[in-house]
C-alpha atoms as a PDB file:
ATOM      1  CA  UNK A   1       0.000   0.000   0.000  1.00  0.00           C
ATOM      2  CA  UNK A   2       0.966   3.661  -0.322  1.00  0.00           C
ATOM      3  CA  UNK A   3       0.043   6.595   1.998  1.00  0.00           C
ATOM      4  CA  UNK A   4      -0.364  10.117   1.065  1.00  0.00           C
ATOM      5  CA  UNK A   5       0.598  11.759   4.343  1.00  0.00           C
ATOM      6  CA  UNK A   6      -1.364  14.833   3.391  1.00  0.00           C
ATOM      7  CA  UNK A   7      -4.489  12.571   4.172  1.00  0.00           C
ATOM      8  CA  UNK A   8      -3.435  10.988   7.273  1.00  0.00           C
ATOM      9  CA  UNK A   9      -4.729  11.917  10.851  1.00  0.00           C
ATOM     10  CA  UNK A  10      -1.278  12.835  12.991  1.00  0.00           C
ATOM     11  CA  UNK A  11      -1.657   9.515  15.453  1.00  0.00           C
ATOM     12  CA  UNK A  12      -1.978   7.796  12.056  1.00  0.00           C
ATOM     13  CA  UNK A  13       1.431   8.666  10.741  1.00  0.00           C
ATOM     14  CA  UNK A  14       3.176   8.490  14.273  1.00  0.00           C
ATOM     15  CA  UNK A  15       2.156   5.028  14.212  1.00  0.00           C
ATOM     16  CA  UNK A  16       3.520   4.244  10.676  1.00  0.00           C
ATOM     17  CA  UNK A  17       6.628   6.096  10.688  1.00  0.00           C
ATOM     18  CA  UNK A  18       7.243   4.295  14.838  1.00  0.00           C
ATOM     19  CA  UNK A  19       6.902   1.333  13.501  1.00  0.00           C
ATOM     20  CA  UNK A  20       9.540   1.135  10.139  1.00  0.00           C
ATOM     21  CA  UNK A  21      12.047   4.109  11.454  1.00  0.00           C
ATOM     22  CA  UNK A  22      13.811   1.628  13.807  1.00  0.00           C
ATOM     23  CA  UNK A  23      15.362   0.747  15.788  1.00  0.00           C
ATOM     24  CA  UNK A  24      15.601   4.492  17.469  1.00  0.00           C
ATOM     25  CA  UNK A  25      18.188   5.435  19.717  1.00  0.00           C
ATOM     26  CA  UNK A  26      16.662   6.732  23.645  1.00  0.00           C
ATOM     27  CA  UNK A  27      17.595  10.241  24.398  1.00  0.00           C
ATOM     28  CA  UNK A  28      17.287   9.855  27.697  1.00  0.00           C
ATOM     29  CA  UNK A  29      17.354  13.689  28.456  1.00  0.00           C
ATOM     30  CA  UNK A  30      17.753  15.415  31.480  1.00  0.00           C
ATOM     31  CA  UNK A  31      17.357  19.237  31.850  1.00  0.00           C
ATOM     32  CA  UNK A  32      16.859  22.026  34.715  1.00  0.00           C
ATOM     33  CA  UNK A  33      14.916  24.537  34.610  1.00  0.00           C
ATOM     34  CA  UNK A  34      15.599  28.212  35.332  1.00  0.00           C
ATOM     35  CA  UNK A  35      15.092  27.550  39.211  1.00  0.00           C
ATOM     36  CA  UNK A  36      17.073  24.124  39.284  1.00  0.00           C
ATOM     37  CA  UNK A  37      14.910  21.766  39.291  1.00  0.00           C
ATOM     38  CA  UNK A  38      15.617  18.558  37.414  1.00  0.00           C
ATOM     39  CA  UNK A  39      13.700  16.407  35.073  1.00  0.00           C
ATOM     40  CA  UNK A  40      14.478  13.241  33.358  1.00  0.00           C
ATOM     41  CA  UNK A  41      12.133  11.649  30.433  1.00  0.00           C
ATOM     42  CA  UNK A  42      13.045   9.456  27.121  1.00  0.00           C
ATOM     43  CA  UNK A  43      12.584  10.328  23.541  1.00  0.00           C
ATOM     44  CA  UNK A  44      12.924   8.322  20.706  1.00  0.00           C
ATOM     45  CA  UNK A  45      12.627  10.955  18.352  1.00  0.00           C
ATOM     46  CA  UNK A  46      16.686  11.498  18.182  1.00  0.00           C
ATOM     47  CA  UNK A  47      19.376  11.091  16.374  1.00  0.00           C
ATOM     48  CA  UNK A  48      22.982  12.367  15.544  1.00  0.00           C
ATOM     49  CA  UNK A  49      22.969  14.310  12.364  1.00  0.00           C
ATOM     50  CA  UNK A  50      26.103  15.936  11.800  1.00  0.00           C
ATOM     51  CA  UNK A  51      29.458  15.305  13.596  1.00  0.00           C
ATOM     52  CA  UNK A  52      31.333  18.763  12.043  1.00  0.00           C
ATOM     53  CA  UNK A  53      30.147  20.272  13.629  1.00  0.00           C
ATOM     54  CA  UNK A  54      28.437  17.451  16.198  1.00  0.00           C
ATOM     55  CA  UNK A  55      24.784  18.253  16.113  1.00  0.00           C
ATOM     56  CA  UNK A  56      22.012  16.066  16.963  1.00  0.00           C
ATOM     57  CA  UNK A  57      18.323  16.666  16.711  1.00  0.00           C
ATOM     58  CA  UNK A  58      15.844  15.711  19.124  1.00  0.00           C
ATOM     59  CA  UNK A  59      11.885  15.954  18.308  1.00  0.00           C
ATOM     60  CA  UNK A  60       9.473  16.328  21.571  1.00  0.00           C
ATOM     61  CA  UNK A  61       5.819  17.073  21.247  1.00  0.00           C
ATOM     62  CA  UNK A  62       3.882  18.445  23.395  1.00  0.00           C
ATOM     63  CA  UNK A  63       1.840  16.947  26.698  1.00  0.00           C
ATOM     64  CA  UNK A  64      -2.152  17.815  27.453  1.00  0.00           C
ATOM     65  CA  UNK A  65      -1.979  20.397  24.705  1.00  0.00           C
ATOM     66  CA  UNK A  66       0.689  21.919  26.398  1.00  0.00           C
ATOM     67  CA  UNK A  67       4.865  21.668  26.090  1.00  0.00           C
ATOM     68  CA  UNK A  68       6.395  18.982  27.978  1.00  0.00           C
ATOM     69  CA  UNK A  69       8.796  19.862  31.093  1.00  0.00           C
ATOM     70  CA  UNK A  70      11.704  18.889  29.161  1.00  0.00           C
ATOM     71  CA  UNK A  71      10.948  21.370  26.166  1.00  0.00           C
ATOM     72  CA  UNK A  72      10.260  24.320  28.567  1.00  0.00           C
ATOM     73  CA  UNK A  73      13.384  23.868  30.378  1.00  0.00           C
ATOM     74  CA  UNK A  74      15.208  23.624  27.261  1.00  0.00           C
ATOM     75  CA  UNK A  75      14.180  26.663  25.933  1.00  0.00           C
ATOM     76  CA  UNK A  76      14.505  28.385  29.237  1.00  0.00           C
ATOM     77  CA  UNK A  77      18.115  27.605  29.291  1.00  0.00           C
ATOM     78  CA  UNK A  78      19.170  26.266  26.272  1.00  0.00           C
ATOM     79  CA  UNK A  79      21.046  23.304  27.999  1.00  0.00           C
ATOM     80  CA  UNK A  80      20.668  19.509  28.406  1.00  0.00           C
ATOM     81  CA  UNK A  81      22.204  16.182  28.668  1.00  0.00           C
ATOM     82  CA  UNK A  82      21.304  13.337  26.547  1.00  0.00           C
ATOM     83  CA  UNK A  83      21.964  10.102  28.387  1.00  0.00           C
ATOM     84  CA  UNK A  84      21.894   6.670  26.648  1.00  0.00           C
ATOM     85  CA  UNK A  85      19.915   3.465  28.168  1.00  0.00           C
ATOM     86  CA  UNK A  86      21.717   0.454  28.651  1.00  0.00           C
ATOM     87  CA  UNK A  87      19.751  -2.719  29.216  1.00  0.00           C
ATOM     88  CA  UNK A  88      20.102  -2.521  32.948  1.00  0.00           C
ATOM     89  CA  UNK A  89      18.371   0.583  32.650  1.00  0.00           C
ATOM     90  CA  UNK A  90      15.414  -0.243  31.199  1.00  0.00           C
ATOM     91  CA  UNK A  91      13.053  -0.082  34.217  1.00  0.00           C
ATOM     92  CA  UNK A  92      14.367   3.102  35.399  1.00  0.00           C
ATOM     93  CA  UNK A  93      14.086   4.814  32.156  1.00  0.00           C
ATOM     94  CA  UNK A  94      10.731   3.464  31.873  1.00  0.00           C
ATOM     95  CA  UNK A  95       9.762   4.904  35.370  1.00  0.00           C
ATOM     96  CA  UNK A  96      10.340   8.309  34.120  1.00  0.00           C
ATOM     97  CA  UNK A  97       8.444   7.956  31.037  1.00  0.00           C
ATOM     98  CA  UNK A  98       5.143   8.650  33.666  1.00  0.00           C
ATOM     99  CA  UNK A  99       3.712  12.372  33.736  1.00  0.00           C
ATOM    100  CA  UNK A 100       4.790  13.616  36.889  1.00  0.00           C
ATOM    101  CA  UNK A 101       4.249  17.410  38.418  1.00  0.00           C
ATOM    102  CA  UNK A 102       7.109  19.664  37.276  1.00  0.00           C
ATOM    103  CA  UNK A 103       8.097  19.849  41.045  1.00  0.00           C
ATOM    104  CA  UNK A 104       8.596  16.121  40.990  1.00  0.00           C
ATOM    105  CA  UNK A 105      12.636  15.180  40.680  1.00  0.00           C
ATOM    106  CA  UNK A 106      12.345  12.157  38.568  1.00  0.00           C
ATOM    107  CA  UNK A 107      15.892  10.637  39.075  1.00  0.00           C
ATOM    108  CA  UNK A 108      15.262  10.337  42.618  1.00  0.00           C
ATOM    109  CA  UNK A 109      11.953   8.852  41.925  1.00  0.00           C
ATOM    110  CA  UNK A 110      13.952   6.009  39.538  1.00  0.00           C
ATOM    111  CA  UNK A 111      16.271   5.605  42.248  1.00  0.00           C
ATOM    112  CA  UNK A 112      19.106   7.236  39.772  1.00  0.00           C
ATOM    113  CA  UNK A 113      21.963   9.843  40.840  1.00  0.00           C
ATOM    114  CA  UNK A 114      22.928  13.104  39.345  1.00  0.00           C
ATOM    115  CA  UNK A 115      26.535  13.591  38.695  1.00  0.00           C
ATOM    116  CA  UNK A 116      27.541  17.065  37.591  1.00  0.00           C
ATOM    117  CA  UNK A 117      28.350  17.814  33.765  1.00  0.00           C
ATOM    118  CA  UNK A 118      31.611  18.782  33.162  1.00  0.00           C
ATOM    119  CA  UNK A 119      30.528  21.938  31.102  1.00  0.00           C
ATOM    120  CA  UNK A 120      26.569  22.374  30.884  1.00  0.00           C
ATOM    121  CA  UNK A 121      24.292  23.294  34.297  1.00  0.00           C
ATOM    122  CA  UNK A 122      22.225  19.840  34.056  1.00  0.00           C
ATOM    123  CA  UNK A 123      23.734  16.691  35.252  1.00  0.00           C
ATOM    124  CA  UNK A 124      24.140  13.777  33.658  1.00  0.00           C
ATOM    125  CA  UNK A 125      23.150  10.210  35.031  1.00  0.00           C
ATOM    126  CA  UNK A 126      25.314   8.416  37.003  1.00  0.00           C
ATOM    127  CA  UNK A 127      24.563   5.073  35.988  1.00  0.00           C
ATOM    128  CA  UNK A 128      24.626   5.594  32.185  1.00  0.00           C
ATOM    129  CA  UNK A 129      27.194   4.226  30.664  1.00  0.00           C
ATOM    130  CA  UNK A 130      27.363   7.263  28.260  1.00  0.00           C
ATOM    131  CA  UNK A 131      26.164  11.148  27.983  1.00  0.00           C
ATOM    132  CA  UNK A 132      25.864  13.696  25.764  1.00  0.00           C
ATOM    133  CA  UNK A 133      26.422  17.481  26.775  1.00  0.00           C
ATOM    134  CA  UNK A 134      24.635  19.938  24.974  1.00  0.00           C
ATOM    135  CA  UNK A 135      23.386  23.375  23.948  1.00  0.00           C
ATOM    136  CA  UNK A 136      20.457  24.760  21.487  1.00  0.00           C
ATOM    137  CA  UNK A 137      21.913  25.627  18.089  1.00  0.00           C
ATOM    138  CA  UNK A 138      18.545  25.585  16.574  1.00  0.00           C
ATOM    139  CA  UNK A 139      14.397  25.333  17.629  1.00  0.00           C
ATOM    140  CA  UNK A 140      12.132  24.495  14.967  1.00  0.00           C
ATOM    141  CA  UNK A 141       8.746  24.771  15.727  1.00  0.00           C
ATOM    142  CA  UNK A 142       7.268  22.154  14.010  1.00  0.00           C
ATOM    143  CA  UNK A 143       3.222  22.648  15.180  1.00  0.00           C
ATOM    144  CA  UNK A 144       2.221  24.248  18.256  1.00  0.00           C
ATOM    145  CA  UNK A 145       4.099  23.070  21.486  1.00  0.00           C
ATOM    146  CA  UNK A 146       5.802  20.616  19.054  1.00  0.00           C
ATOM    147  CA  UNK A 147       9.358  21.563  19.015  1.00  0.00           C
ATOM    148  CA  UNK A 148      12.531  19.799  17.158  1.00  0.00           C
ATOM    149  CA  UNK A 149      15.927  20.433  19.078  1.00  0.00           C
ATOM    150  CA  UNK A 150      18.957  21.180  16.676  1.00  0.00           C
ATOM    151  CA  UNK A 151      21.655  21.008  19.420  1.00  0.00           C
ATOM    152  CA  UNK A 152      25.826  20.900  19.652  1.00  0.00           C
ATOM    153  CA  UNK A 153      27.386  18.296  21.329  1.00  0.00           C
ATOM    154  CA  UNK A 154      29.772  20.187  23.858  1.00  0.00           C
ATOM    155  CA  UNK A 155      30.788  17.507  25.915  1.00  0.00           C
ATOM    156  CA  UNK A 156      30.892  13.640  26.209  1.00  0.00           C
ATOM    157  CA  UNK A 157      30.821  11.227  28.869  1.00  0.00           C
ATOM    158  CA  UNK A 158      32.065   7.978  28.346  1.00  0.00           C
ATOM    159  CA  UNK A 159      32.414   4.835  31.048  1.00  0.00           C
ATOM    160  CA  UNK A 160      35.988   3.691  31.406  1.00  0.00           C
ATOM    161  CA  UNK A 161      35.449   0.129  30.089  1.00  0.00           C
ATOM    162  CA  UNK A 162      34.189   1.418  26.798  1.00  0.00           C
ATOM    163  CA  UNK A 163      37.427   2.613  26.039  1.00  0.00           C
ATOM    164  CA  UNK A 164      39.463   0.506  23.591  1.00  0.00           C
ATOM    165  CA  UNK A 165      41.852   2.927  22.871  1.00  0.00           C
ATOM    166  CA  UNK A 166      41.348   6.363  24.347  1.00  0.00           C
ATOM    167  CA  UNK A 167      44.439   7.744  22.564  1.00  0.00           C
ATOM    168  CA  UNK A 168      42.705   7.049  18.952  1.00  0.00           C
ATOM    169  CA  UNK A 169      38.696   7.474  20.258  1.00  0.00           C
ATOM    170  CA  UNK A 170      38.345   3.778  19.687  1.00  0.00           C
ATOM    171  CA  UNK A 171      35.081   2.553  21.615  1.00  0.00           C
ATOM    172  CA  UNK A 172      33.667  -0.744  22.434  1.00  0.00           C
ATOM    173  CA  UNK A 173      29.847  -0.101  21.489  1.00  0.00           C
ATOM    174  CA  UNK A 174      29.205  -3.363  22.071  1.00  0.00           C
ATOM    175  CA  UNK A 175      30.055  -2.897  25.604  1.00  0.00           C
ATOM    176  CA  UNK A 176      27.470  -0.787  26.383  1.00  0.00           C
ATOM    177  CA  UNK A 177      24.276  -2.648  25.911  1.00  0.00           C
ATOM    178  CA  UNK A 178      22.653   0.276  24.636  1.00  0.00           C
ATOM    179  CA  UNK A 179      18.219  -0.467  23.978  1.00  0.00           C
ATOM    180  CA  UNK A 180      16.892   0.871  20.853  1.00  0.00           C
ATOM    181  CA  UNK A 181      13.041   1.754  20.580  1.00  0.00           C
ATOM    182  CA  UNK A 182      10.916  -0.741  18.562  1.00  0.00           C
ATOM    183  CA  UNK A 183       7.603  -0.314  16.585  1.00  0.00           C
ATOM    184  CA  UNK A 184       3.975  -0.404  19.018  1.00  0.00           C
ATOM    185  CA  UNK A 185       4.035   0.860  22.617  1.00  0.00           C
ATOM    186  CA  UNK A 186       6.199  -1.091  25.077  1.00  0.00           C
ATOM    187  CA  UNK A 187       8.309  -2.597  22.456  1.00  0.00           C
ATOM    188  CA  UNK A 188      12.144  -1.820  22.864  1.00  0.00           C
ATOM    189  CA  UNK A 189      15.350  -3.815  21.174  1.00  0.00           C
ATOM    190  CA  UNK A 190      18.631  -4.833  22.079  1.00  0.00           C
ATOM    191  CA  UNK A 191      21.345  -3.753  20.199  1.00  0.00           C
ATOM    192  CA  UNK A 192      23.625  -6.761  20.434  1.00  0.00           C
ATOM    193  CA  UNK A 193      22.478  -9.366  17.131  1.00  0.00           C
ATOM    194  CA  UNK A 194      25.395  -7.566  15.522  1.00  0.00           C
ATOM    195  CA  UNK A 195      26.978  -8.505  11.789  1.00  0.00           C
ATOM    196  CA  UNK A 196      29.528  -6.969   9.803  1.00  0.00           C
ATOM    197  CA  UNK A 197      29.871  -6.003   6.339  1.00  0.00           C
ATOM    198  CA  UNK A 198      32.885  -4.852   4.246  1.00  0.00           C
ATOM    199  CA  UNK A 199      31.618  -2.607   1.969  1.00  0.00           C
ATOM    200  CA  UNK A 200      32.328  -3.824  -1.309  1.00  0.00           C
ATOM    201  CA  UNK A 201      35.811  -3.667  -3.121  1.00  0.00           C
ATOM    202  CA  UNK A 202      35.645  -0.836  -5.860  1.00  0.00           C
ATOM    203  CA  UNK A 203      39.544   0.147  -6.603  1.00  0.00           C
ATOM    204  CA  UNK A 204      39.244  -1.158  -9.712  1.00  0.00           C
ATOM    205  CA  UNK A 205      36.222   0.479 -10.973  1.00  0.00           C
ATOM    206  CA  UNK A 206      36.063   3.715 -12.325  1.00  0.00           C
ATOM    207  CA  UNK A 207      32.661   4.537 -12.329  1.00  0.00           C
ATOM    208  CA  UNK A 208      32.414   4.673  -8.411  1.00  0.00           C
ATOM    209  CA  UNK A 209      33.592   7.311  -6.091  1.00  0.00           C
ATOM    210  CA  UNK A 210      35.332   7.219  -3.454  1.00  0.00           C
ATOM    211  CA  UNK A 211      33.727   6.478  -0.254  1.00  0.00           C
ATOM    212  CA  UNK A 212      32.096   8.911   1.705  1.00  0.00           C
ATOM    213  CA  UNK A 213      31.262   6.982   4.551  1.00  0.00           C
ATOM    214  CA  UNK A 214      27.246   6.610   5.692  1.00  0.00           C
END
């Protein structure tokens, strides 16, 4: 079948585009707002879409009609902290998927720690194995309260034993047990049924170019 998205209710295409974009990587975002106080929720909507310079966009819509905590405090300040979920993680970041008051801390709901950023205001998690520091570069507002997060990657935290070879940035993504996010509601994926692929051997064809990597 084909769909002409111009005909389709919203909840219509969120449930067709959920359910063949994957598996999505969790932005598990934390991010203060202009009083300090913390909030922690996942988005699947997220990706890395430039690394010079490194930018990654993050898409939230909005809650009740209204925006969500995390978008407010992100515009308020223009910081955050993308954490990633690693499969012992999975209940906490589920916990603070719920709707809680903005007064509510929901790290110490999860039972997770804060450990201070080494440049932006929010912290990052404690127990992820990796975090992303960032700042706004760009807001688009895609429909009202719907915002999508251009944002440059500042800082990044990386666990110890994820480190192949820090002298040449060589990581062991394996390692982390990172969860992607899967089609229906509930439905999440591991990220360890791993292959690899050469890409194919071209030198001696001169119709190709050279590799620009994907």
């Amino acid at each position: 079948m084909n769909f002409d998205f111009s005909k389709l209710a919203p909840a219509d295409a969120f449930k067709l585009l959920s359910s063949v974009v994957v598996p999505r990587p969790i932005a598990w975002v934390v991010s203060q707002s202009a009083q300090g106080a913390l909030n922690a929720a996942p988005f699947s909507f997220f990706n890395v879409v430039s690394s010079d310079p490194p930018i990654v966009a993050l898409g939230i819509g909005p809650r009740g009609g209204e925006l969500k905590d995390t978008s407010r405090n992100i515009l308020e300040t223009g910081q955050f902290v993308i954490n990633l979920v690693s499969a012992e993680l999975a209940e906490q970041m589920n916990h603070t998927s719920l709707d809680y008051e903005a007064s509510i801390d929901e790290l110490a709901r999860a039972g997770l720690v804060a450990e201070p950023s080494l440049i932006v205001d929010p912290p990052r998690i404690a127990q992820s194995p990796a975090a992303l520091e960032c700042r706004v570069w760009q807001v688009l507002d895609a429909a009202p309260q719907r915002v999508i997060v251009l944002a440059r990657v500042v800082g990044l935290y990386l666990r110890d034993d994820a480190l192949l070879n820090p002298e040449k940035f060589y990581v062991d993504t394996p390692a982390l047990r990172l969860l992607g996010r899967m089609h229906g509601a509930g439905w999440y994926a591991h990220t360890s049924d791993l292959f690899q692929m050469r890409a194919p051997d071209a030198v001696n064809d001169p119709t190709v170019r050279p590799a620009q990597g994907h």
